[in-house]
PDB file of N, CA and C in Angstrom:
ATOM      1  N   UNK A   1     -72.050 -51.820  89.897  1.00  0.00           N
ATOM      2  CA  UNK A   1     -70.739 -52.423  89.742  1.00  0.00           C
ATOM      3  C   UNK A   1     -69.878 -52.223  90.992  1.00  0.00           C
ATOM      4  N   UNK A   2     -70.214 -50.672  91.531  1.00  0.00           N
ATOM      5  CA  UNK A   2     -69.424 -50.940  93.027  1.00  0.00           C
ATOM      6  C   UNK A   2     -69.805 -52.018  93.819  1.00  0.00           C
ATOM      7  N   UNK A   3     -70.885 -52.181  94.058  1.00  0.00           N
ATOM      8  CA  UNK A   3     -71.266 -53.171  95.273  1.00  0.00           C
ATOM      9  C   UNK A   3     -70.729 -54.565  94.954  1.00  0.00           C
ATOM     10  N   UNK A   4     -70.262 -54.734  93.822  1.00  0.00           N
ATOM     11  CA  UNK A   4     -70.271 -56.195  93.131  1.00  0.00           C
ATOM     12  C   UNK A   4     -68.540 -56.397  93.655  1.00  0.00           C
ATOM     13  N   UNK A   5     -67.941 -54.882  93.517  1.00  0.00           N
ATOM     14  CA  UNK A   5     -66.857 -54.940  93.504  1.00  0.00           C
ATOM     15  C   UNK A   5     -65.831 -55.067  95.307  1.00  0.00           C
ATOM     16  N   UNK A   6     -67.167 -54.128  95.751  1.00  0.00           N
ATOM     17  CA  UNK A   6     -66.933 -54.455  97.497  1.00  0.00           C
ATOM     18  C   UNK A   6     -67.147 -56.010  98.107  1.00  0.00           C
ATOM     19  N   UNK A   7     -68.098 -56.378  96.980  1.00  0.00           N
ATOM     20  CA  UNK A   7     -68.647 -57.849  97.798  1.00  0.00           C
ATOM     21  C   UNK A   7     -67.508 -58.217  97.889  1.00  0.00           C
ATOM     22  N   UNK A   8     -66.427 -58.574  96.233  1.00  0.00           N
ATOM     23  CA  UNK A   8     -65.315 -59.277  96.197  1.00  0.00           C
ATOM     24  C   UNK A   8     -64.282 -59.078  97.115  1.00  0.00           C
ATOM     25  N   UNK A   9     -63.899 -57.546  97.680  1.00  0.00           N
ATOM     26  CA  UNK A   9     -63.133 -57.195  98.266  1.00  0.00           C
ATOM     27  C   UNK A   9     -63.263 -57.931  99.806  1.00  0.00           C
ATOM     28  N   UNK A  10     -64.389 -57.896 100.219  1.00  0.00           N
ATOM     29  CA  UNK A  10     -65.165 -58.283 101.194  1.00  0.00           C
ATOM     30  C   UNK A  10     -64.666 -60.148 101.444  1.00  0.00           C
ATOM     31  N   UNK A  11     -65.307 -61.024 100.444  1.00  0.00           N
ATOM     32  CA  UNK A  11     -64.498 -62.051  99.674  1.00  0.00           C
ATOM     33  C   UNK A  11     -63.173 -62.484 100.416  1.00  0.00           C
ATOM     34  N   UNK A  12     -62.498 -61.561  99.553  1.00  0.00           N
ATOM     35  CA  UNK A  12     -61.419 -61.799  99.717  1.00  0.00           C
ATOM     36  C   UNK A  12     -60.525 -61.873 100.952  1.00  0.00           C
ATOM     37  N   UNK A  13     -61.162 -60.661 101.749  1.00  0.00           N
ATOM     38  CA  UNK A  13     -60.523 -60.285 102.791  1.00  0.00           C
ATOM     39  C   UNK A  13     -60.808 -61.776 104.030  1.00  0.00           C
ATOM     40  N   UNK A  14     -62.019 -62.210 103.729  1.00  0.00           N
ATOM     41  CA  UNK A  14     -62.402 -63.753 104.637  1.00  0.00           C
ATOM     42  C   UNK A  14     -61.606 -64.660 104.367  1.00  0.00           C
ATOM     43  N   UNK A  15     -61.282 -64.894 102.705  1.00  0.00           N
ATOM     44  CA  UNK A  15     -60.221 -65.903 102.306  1.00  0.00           C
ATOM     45  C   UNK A  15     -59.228 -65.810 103.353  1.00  0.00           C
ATOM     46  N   UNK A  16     -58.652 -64.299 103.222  1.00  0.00           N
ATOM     47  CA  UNK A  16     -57.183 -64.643 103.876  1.00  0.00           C
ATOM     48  C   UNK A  16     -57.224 -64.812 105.042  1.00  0.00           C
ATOM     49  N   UNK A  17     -58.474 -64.799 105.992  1.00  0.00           N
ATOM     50  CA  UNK A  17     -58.694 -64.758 107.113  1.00  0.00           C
ATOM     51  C   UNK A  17     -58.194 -66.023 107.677  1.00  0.00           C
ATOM     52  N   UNK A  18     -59.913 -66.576 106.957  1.00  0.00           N
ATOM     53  CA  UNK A  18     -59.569 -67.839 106.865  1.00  0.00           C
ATOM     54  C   UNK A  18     -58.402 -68.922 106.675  1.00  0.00           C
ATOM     55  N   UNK A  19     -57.838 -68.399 105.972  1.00  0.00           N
ATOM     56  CA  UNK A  19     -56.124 -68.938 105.692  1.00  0.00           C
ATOM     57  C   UNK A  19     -55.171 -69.036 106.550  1.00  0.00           C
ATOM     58  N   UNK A  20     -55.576 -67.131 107.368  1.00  0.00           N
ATOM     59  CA  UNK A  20     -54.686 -67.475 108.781  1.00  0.00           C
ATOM     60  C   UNK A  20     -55.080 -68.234 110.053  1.00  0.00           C
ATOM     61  N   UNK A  21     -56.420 -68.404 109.920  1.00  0.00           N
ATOM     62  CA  UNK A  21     -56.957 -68.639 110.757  1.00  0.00           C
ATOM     63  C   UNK A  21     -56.155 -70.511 110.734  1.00  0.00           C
ATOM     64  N   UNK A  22     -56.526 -70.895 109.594  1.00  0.00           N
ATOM     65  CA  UNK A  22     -56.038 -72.753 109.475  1.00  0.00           C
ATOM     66  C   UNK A  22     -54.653 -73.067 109.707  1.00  0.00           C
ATOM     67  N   UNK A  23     -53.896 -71.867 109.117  1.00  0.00           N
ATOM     68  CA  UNK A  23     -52.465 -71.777 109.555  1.00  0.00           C
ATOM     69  C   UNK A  23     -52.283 -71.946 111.083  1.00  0.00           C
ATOM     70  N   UNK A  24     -52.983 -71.454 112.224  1.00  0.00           N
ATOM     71  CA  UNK A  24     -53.008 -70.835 113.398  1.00  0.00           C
ATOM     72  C   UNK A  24     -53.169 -72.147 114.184  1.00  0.00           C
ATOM     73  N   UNK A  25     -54.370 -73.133 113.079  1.00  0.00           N
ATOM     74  CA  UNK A  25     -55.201 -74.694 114.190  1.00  0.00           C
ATOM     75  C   UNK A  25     -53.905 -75.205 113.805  1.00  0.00           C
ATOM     76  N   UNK A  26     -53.428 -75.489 112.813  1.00  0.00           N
ATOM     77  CA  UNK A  26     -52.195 -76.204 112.122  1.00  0.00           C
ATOM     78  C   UNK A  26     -50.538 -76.218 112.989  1.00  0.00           C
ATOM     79  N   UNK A  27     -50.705 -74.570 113.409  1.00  0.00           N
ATOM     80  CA  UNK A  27     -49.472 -74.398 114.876  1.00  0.00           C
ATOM     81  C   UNK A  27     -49.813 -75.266 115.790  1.00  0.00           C
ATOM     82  N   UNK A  28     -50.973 -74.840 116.141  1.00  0.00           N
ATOM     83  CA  UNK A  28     -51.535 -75.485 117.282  1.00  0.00           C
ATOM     84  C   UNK A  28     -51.754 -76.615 117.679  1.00  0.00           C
ATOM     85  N   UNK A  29     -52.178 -77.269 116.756  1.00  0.00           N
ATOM     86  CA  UNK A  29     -52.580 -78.967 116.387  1.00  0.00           C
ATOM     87  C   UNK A  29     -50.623 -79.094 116.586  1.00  0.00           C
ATOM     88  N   UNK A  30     -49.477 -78.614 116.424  1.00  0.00           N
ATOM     89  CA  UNK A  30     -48.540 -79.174 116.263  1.00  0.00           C
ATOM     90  C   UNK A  30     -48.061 -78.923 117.560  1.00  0.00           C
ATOM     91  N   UNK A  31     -48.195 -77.936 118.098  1.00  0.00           N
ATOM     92  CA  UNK A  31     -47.901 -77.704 119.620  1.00  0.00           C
ATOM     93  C   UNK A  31     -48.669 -78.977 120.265  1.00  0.00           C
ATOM     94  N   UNK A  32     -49.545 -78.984 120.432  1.00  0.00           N
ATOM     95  CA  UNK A  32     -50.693 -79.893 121.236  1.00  0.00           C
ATOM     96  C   UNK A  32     -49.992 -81.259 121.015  1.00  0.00           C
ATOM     97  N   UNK A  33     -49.678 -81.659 120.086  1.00  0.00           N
ATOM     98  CA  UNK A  33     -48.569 -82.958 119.492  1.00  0.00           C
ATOM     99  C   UNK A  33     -47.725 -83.354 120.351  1.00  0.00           C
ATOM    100  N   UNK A  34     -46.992 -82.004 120.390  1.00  0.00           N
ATOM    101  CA  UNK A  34     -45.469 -81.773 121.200  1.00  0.00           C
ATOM    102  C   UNK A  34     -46.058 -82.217 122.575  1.00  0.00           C
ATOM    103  N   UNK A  35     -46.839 -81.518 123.155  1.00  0.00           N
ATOM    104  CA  UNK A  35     -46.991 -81.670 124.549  1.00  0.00           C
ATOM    105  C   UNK A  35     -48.061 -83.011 124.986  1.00  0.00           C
ATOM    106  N   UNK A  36     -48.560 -83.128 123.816  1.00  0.00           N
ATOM    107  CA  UNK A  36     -48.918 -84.797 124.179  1.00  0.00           C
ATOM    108  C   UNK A  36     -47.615 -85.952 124.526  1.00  0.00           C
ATOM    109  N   UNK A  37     -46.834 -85.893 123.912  1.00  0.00           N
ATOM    110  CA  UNK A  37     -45.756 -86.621 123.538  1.00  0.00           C
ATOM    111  C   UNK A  37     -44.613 -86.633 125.231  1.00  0.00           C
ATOM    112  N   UNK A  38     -44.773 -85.071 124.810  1.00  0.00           N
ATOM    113  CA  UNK A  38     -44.055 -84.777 126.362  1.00  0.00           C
ATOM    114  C   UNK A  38     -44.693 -85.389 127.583  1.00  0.00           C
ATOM    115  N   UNK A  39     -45.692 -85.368 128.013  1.00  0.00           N
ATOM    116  CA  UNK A  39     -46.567 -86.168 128.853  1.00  0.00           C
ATOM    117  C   UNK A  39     -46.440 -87.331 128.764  1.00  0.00           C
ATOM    118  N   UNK A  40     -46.554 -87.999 127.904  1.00  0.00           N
ATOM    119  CA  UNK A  40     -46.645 -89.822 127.524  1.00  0.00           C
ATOM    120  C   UNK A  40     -44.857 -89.777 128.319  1.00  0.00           C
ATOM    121  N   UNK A  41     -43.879 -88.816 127.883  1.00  0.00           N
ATOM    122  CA  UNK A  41     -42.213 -89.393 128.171  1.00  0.00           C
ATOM    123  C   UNK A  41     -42.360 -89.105 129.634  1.00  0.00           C
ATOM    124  N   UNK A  42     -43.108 -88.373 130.082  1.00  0.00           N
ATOM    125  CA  UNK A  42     -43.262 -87.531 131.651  1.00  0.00           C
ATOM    126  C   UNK A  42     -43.768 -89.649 132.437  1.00  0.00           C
ATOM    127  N   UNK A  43     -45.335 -89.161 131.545  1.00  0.00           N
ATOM    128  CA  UNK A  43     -45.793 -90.624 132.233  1.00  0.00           C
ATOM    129  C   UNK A  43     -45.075 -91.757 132.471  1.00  0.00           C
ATOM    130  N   UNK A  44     -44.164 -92.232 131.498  1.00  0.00           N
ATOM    131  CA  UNK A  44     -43.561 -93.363 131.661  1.00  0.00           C
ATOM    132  C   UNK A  44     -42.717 -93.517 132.595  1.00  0.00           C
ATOM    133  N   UNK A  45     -41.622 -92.398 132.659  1.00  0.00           N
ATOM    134  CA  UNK A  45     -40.308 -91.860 133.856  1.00  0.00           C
ATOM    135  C   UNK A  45     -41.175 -92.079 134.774  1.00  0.00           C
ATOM    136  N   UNK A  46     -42.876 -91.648 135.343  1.00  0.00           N
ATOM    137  CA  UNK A  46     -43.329 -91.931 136.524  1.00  0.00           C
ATOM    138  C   UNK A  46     -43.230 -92.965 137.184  1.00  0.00           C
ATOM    139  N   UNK A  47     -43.685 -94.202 135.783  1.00  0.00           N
ATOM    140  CA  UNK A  47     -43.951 -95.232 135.790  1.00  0.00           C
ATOM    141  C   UNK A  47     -42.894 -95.901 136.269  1.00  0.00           C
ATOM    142  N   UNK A  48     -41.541 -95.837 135.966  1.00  0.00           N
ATOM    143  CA  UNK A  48     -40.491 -96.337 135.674  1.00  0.00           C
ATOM    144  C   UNK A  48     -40.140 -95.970 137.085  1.00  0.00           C
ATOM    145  N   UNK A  49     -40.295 -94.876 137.645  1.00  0.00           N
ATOM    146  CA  UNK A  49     -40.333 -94.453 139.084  1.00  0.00           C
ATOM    147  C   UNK A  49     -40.671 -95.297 140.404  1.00  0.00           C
ATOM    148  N   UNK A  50     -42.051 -95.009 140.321  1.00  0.00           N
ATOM    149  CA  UNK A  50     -42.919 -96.113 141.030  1.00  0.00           C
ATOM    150  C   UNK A  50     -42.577 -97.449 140.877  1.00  0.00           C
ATOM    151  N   UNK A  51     -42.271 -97.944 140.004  1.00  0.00           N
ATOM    152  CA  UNK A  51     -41.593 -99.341 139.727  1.00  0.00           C
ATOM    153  C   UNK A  51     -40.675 -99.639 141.068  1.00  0.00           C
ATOM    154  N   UNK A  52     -39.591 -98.678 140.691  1.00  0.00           N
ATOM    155  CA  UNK A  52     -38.186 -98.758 141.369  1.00  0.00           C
ATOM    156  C   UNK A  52     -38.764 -98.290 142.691  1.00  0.00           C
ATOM    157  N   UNK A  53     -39.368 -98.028 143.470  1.00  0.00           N
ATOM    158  CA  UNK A  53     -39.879 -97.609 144.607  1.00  0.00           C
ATOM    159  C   UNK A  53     -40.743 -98.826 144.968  1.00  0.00           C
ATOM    160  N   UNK A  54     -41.131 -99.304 144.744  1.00  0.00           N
ATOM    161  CA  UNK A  54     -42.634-100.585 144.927  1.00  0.00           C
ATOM    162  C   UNK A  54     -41.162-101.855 145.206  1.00  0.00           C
ATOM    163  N   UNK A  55     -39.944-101.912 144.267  1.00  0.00           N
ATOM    164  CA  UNK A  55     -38.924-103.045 144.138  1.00  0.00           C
ATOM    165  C   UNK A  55     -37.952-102.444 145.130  1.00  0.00           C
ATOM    166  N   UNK A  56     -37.982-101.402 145.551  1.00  0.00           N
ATOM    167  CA  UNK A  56     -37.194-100.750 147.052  1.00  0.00           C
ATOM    168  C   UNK A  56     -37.909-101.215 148.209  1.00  0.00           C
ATOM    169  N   UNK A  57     -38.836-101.254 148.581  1.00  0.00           N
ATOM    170  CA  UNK A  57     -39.491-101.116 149.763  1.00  0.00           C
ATOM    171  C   UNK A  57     -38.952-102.455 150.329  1.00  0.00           C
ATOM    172  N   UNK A  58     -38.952-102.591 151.865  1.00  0.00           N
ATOM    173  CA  UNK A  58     -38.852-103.712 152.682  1.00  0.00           C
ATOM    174  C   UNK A  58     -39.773-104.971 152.224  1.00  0.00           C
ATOM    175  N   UNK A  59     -39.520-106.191 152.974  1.00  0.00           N
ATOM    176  CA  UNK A  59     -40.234-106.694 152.666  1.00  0.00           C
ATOM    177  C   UNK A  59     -41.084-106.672 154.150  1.00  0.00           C
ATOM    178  N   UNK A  60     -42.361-106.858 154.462  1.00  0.00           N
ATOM    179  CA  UNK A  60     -43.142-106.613 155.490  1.00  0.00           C
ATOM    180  C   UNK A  60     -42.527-107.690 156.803  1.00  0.00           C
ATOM    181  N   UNK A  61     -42.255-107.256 157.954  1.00  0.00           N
ATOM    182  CA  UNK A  61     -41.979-108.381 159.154  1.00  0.00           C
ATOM    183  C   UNK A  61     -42.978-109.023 159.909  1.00  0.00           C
ATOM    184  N   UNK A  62     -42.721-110.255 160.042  1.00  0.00           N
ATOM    185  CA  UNK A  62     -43.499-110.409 160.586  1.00  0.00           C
ATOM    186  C   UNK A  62     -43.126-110.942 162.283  1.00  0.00           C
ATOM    187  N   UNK A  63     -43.945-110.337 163.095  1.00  0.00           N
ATOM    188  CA  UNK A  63     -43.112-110.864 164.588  1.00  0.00           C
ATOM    189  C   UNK A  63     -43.875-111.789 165.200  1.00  0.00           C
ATOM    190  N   UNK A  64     -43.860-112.655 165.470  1.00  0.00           N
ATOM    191  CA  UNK A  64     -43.810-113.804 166.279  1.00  0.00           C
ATOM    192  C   UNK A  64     -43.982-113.375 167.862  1.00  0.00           C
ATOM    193  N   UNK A  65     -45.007-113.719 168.615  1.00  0.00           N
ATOM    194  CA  UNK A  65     -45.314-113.436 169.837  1.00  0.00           C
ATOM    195  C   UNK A  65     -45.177-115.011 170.565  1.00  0.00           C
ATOM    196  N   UNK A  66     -44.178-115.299 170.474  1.00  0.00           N
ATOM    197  CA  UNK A  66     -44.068-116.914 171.917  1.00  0.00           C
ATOM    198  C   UNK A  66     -44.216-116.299 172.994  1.00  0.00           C
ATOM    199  N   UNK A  67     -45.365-116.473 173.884  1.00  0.00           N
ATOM    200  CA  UNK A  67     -45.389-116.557 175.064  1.00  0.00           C
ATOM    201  C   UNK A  67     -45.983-117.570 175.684  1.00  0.00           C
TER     202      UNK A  67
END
C-alpha cells in the first residue's frame, strides 16, 4: 500500500509540474505575440521610411556634352 501510495504522490507532483510548465509556454506564447507585433509596427515605420527617402532623392542629371 506504500508504494501505491508514493506512486500517487509521485503522480501528482508531475501534474503540477506539468501545469506550471503550460502556464510558462502560455507566458511565453504571449510574450512572443507581443514582440511579433512589435516588429511588424518596427517593419512598417521602416517601410514608411524608405518610402520618404526613395520620394526625397534628386532626380538624376543629366549633362549634355556640345562640343
Amino acid at each position: 500500500m506504500a508504494f501505491i501510495t508514493r506512486l500517487k504522490s509521485g503522480v501528482s507532483k508531475q501534474e503540477a509540474t506539468v501545469a506550471q510548465l503550460r502556464s510558462t509556454v502560455a507566458q511565453q506564447q504571449k510574450g512572443m505575440e507581443a514582440v511579433i507585433a512589435h516588429l511588424k509596427e518596427q517593419d512598417s515605420k521602416i517601410q514608411d521610411v524608405s518610402t520618404q527617402i526613395e520620394l526625397n532623392k534628386p532626380a538624376p542629371r543629366t549633362v549634355l556634352n556640345n562640343q
